[in-house]
C-alpha atoms as a PDB file:
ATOM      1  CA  UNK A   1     -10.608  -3.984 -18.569  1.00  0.00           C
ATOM      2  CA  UNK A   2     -11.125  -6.706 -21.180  1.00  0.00           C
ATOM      3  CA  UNK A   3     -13.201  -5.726 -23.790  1.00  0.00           C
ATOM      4  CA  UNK A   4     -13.057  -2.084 -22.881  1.00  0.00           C
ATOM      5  CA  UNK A   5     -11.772   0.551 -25.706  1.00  0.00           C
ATOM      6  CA  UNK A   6      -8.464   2.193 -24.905  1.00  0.00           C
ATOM      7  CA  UNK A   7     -10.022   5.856 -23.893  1.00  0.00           C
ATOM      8  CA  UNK A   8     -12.245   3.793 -20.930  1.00  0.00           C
ATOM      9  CA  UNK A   9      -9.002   1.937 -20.277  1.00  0.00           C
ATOM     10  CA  UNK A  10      -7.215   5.619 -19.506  1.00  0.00           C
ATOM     11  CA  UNK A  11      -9.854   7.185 -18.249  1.00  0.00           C
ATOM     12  CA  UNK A  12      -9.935   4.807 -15.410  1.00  0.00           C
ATOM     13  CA  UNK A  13      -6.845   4.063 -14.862  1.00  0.00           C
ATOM     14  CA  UNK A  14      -6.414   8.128 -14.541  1.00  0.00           C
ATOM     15  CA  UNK A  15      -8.784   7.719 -11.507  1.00  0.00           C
ATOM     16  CA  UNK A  16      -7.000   4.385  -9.682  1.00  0.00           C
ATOM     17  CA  UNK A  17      -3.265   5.849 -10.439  1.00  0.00           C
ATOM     18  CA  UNK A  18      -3.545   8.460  -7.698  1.00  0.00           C
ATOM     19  CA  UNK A  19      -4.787   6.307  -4.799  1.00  0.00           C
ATOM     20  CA  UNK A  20      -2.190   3.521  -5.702  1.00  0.00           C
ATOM     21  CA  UNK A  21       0.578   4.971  -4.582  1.00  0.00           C
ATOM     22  CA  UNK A  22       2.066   2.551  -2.091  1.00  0.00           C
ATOM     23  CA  UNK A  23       4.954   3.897   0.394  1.00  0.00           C
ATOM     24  CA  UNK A  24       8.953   4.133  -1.184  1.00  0.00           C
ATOM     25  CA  UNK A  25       9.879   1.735   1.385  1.00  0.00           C
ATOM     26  CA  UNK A  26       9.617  -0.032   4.395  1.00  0.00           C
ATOM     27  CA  UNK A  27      11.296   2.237   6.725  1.00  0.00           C
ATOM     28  CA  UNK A  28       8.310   4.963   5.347  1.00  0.00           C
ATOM     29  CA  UNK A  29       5.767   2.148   6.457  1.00  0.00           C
ATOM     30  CA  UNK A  30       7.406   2.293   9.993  1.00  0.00           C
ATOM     31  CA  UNK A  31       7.174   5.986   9.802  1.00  0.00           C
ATOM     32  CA  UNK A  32       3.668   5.945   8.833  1.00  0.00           C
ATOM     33  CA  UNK A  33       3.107   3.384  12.018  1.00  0.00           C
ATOM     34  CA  UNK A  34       4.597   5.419  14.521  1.00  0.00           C
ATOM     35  CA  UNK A  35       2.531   8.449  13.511  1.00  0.00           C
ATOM     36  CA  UNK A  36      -0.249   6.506  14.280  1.00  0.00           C
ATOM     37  CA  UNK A  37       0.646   5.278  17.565  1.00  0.00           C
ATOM     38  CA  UNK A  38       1.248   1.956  16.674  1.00  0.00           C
ATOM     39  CA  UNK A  39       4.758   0.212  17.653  1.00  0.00           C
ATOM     40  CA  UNK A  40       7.262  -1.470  15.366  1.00  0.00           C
ATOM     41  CA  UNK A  41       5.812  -3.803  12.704  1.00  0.00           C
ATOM     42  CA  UNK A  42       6.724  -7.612  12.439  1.00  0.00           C
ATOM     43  CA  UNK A  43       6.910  -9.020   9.119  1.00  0.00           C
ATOM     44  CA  UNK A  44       5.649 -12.786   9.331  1.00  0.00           C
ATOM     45  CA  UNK A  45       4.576 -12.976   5.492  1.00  0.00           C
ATOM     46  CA  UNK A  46       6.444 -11.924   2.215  1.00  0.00           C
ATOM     47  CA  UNK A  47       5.907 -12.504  -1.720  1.00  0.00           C
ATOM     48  CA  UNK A  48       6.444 -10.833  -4.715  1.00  0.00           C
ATOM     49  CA  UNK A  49       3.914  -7.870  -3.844  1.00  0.00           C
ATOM     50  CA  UNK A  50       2.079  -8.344  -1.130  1.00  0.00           C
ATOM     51  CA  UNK A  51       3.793  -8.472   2.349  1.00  0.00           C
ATOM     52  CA  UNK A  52       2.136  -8.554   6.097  1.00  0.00           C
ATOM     53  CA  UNK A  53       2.809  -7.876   9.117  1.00  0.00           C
ATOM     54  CA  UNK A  54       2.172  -7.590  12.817  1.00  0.00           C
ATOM     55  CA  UNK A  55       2.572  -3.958  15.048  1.00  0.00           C
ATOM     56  CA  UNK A  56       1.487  -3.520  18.649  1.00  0.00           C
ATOM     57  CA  UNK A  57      -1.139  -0.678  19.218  1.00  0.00           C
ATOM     58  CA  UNK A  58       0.415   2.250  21.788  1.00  0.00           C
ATOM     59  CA  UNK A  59      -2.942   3.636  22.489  1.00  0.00           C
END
């Protein structure tokens, strides 16, 4: 957004803010998995905001 004037700052972050909602917590991830078919997830990387993980398919 450098350089950009404060109403083309708002005006797109207006249109990322809705799709950026990431899930409350980790248990909701699960949750989200297991709709999906897909087993338990394995966390094998954490940092600050970015974590990763592993979850069998049940297909």
């Amino acid at each position: 957004m450098h350089g950009a004037r404060p109403d083309e700052v708002e005006a797109k972050r207006a249109k990322i803010l809705p799709g950026a909602d990431p899930p409350a917590s980790e248990n909701e991830v699960a949750a989200l998995l297991e709709a999906a078919g897909i087993g338990p997830p394995t966390r094998y990387f954490s940092s600050l905001f970015w974590g990763a993980c592993l979850a069998p398919y049940r297909g």
